[in-house]
PDB file of N, CA and C in Angstrom:
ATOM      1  N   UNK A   1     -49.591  14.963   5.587  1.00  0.00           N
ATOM      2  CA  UNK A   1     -48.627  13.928   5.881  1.00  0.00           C
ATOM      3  C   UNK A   1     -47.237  14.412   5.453  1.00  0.00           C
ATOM      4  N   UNK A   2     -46.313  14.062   6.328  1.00  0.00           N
ATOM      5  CA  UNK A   2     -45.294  14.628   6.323  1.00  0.00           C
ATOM      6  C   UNK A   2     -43.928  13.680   6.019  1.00  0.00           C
ATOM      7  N   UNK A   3     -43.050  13.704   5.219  1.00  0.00           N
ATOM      8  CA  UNK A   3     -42.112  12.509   5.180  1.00  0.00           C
ATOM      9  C   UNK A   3     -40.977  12.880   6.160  1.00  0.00           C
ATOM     10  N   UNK A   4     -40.299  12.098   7.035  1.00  0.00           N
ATOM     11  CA  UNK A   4     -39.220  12.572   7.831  1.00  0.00           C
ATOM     12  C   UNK A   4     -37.754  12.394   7.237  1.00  0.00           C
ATOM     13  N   UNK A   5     -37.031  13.725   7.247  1.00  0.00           N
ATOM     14  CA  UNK A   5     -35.417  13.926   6.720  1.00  0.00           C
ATOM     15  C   UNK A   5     -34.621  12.817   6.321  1.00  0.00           C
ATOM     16  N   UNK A   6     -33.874  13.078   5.570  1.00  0.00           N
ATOM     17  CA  UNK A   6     -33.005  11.763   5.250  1.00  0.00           C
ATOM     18  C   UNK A   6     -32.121  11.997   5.916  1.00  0.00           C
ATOM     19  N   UNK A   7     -31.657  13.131   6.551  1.00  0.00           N
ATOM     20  CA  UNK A   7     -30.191  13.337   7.346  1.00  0.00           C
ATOM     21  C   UNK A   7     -31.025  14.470   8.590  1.00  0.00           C
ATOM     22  N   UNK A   8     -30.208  14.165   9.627  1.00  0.00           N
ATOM     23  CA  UNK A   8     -30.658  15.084  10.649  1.00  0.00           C
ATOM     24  C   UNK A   8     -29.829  16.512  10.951  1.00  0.00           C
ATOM     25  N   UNK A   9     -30.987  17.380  10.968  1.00  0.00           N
ATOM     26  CA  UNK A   9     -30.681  18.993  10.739  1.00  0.00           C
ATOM     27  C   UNK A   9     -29.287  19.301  11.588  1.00  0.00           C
ATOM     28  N   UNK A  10     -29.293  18.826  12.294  1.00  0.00           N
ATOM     29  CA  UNK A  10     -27.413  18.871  12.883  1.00  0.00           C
ATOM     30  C   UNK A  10     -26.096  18.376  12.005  1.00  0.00           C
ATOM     31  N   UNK A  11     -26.434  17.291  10.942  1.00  0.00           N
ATOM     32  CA  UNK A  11     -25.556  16.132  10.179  1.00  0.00           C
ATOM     33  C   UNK A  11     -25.564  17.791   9.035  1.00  0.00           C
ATOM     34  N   UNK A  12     -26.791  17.845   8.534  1.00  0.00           N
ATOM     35  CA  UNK A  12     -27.299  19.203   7.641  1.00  0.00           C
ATOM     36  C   UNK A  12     -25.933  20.297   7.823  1.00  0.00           C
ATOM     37  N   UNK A  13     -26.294  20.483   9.050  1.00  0.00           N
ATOM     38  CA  UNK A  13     -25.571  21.924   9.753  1.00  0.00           C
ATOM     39  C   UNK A  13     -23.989  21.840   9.338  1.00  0.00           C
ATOM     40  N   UNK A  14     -23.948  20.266   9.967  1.00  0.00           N
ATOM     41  CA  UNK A  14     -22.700  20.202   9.935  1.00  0.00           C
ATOM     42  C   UNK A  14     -22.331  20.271   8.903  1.00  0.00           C
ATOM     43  N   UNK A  15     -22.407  19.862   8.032  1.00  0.00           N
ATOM     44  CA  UNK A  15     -21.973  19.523   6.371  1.00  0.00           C
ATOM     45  C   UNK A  15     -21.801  20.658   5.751  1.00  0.00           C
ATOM     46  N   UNK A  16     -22.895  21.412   6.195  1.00  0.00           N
ATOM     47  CA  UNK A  16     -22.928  22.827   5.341  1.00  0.00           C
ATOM     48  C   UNK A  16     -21.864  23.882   6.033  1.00  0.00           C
ATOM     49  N   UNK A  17     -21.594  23.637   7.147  1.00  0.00           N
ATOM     50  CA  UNK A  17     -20.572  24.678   7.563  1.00  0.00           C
ATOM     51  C   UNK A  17     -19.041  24.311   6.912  1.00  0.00           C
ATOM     52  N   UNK A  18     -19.008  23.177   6.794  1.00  0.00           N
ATOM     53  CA  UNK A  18     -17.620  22.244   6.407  1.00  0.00           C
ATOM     54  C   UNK A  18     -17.457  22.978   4.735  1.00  0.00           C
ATOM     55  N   UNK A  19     -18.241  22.595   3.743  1.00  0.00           N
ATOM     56  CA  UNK A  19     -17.903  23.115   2.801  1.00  0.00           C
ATOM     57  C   UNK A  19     -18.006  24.410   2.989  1.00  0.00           C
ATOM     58  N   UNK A  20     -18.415  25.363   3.562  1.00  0.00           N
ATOM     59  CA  UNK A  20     -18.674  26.428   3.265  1.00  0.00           C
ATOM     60  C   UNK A  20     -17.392  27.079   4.006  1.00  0.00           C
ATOM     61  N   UNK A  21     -16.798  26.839   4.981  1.00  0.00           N
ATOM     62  CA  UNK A  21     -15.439  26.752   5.176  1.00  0.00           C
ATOM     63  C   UNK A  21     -14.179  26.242   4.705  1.00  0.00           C
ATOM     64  N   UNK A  22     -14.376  25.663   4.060  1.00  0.00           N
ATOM     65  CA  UNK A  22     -13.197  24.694   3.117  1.00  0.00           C
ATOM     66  C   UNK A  22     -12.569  26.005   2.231  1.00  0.00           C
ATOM     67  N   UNK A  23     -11.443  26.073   1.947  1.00  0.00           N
ATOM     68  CA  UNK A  23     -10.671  27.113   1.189  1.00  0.00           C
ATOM     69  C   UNK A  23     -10.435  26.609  -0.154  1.00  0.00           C
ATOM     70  N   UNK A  24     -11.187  25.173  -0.501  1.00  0.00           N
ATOM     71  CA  UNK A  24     -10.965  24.866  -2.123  1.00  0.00           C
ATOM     72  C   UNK A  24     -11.517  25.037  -3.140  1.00  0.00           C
ATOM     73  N   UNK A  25     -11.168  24.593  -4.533  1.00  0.00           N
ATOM     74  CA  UNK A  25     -12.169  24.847  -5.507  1.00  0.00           C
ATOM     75  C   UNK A  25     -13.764  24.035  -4.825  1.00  0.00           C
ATOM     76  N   UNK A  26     -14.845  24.479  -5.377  1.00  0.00           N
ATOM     77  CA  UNK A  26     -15.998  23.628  -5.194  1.00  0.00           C
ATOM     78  C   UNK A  26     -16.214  22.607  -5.839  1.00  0.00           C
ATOM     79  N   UNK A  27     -15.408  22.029  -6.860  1.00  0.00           N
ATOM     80  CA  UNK A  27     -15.564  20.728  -7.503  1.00  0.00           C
ATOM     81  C   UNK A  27     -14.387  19.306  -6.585  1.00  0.00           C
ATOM     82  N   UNK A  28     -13.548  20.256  -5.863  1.00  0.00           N
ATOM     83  CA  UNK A  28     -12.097  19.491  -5.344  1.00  0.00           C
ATOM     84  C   UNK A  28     -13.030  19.080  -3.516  1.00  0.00           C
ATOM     85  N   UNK A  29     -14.214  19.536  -3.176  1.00  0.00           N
ATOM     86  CA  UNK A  29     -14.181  19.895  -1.748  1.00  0.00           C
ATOM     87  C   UNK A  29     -14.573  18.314  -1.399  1.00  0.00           C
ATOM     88  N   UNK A  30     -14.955  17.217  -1.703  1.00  0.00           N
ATOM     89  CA  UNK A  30     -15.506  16.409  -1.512  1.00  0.00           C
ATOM     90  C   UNK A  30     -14.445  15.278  -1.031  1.00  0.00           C
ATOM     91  N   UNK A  31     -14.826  14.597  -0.658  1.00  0.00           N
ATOM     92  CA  UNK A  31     -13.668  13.169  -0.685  1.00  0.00           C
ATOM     93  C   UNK A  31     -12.810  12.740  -1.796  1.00  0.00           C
ATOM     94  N   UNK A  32     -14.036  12.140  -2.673  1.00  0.00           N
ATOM     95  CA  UNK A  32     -13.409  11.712  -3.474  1.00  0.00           C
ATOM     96  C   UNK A  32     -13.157  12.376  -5.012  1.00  0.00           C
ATOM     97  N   UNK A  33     -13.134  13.859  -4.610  1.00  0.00           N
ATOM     98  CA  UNK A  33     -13.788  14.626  -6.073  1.00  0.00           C
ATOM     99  C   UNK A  33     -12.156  14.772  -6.722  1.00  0.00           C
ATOM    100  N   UNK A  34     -10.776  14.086  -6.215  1.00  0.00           N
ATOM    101  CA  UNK A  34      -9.961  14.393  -7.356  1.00  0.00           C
ATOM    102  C   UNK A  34      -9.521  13.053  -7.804  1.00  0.00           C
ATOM    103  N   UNK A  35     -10.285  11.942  -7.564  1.00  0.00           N
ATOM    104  CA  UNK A  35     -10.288  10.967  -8.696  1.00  0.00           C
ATOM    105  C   UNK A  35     -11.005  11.334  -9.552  1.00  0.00           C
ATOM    106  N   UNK A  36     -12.269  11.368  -9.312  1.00  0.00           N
ATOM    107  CA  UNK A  36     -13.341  12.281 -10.607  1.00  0.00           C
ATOM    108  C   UNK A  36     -12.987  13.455 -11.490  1.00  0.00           C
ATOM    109  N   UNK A  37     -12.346  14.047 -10.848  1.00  0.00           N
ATOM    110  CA  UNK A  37     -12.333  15.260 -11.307  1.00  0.00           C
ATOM    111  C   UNK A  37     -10.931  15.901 -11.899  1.00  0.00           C
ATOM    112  N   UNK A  38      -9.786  15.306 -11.391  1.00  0.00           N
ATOM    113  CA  UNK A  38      -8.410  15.171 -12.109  1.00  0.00           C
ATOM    114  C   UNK A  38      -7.713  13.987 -12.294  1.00  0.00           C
ATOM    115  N   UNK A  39      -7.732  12.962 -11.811  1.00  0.00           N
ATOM    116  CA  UNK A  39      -7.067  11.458 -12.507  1.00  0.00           C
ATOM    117  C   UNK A  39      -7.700  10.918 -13.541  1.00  0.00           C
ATOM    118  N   UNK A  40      -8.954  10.958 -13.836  1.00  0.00           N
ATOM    119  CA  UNK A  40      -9.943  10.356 -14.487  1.00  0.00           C
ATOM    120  C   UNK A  40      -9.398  10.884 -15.712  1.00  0.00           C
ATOM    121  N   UNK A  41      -9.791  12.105 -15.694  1.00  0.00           N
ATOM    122  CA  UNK A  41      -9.394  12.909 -17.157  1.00  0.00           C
ATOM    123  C   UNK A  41      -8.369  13.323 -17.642  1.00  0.00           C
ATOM    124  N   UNK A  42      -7.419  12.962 -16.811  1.00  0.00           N
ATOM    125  CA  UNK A  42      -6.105  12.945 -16.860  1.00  0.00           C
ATOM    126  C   UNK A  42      -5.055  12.060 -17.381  1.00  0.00           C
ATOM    127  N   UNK A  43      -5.821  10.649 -16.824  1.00  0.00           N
ATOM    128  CA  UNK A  43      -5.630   9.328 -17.621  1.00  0.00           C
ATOM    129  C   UNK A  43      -6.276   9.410 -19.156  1.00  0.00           C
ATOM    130  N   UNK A  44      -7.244   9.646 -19.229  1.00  0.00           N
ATOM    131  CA  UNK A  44      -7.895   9.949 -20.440  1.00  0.00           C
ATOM    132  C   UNK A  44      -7.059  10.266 -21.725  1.00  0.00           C
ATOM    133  N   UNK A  45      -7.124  11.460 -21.358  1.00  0.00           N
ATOM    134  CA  UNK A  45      -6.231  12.745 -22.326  1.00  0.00           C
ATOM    135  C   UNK A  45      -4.914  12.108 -22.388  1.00  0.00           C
ATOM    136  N   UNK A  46      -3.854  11.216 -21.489  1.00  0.00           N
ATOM    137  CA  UNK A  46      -2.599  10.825 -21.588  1.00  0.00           C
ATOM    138  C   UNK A  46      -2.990   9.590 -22.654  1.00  0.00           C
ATOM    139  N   UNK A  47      -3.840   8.778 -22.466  1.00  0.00           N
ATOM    140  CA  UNK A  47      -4.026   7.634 -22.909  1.00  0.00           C
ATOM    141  C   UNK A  47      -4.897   8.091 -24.673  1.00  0.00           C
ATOM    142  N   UNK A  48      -5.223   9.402 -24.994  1.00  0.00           N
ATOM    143  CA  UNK A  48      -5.687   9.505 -25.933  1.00  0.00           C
ATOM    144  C   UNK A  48      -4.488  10.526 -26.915  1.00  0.00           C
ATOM    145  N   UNK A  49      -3.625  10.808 -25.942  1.00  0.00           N
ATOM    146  CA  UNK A  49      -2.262  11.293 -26.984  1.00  0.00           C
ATOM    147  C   UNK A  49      -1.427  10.671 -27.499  1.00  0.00           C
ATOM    148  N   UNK A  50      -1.189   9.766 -26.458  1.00  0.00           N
ATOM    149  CA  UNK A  50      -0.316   8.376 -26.990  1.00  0.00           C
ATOM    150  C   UNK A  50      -1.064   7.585 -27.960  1.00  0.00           C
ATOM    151  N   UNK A  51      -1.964   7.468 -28.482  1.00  0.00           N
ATOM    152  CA  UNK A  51      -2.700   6.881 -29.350  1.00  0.00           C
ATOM    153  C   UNK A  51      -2.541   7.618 -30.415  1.00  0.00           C
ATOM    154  N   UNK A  52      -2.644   8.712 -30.435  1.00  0.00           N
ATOM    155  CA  UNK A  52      -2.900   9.874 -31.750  1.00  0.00           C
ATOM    156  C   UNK A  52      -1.003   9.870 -31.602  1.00  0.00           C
ATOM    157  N   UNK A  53      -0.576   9.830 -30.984  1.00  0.00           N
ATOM    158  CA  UNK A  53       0.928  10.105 -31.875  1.00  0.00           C
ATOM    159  C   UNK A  53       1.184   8.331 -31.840  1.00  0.00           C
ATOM    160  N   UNK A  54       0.909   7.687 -31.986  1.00  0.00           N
ATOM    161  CA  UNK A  54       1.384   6.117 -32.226  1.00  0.00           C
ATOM    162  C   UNK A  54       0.484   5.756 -33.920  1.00  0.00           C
ATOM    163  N   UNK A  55      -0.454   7.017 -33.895  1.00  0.00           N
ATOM    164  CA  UNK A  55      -1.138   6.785 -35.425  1.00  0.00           C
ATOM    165  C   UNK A  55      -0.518   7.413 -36.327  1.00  0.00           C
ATOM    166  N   UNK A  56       0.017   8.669 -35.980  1.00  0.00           N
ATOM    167  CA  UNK A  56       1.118   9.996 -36.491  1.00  0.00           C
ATOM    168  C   UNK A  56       2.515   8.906 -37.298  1.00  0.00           C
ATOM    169  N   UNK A  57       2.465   8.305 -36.047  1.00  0.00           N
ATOM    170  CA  UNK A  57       4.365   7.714 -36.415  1.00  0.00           C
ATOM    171  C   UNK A  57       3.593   6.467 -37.490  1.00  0.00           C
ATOM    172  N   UNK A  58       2.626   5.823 -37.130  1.00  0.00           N
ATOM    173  CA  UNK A  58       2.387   4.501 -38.317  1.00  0.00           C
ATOM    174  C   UNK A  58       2.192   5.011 -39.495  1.00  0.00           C
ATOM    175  N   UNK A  59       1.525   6.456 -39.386  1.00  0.00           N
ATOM    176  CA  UNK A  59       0.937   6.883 -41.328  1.00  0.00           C
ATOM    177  C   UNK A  59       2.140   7.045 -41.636  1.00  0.00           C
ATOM    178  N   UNK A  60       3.326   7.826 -40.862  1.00  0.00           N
ATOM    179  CA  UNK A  60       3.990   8.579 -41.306  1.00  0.00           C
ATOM    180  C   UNK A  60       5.530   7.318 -41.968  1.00  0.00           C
ATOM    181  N   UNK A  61       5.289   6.446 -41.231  1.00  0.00           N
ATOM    182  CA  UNK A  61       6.116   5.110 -41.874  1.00  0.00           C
ATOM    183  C   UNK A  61       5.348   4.406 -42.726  1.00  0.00           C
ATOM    184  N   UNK A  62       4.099   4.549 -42.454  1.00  0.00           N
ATOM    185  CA  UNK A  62       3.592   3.180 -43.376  1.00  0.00           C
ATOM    186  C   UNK A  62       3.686   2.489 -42.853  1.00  0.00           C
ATOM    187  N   UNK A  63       3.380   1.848 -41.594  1.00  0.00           N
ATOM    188  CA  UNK A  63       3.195   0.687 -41.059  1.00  0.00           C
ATOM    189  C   UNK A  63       2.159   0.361 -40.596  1.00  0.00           C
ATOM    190  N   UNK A  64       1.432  -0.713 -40.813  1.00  0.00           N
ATOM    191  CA  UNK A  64       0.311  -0.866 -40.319  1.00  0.00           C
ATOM    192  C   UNK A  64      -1.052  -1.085 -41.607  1.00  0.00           C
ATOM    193  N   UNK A  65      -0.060  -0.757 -42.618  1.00  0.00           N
ATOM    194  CA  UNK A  65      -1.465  -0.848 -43.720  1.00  0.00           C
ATOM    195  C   UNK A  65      -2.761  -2.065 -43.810  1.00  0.00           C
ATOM    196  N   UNK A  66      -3.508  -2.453 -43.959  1.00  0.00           N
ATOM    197  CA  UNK A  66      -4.446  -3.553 -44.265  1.00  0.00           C
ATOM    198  C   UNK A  66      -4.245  -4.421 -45.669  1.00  0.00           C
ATOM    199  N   UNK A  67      -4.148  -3.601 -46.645  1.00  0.00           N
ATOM    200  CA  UNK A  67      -4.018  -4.627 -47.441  1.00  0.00           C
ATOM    201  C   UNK A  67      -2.583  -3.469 -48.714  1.00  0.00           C
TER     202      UNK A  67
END
């Protein structure tokens, strides 16, 4: 017993010639691979420097203590 393709060997063909022609990195070749793959972590890293220097400037005044 045999299960039948999830995509048809032409859709296959096609797909595979497309990336394999594409002149980009292999992580960039996709649709949506530069939200994933550069905004995402990009926002990240911006949003995790501004944090670490907003902790820099509070030690470094003293502001912010608890008790």
């Amino acid at each position: 017993m045999t299960e039948p393709p999830f995509v048809s060997r032409e859709r296959l063909l096609k797909h595979q010639q497309y990336f394999q022609h594409v002149h980009k990195h292999t992580y960039l070749k996709g649709r949506f691979d530069k939200i994933t793959s550069v905004a995402i972590p990009l926002a990240l890293t911006v949003s995790s420097l501004a944090l670490i220097g907003r902790g820099i400037y509070n030690m470094s005044h003293g502001i912010g203590k608890k008790a």
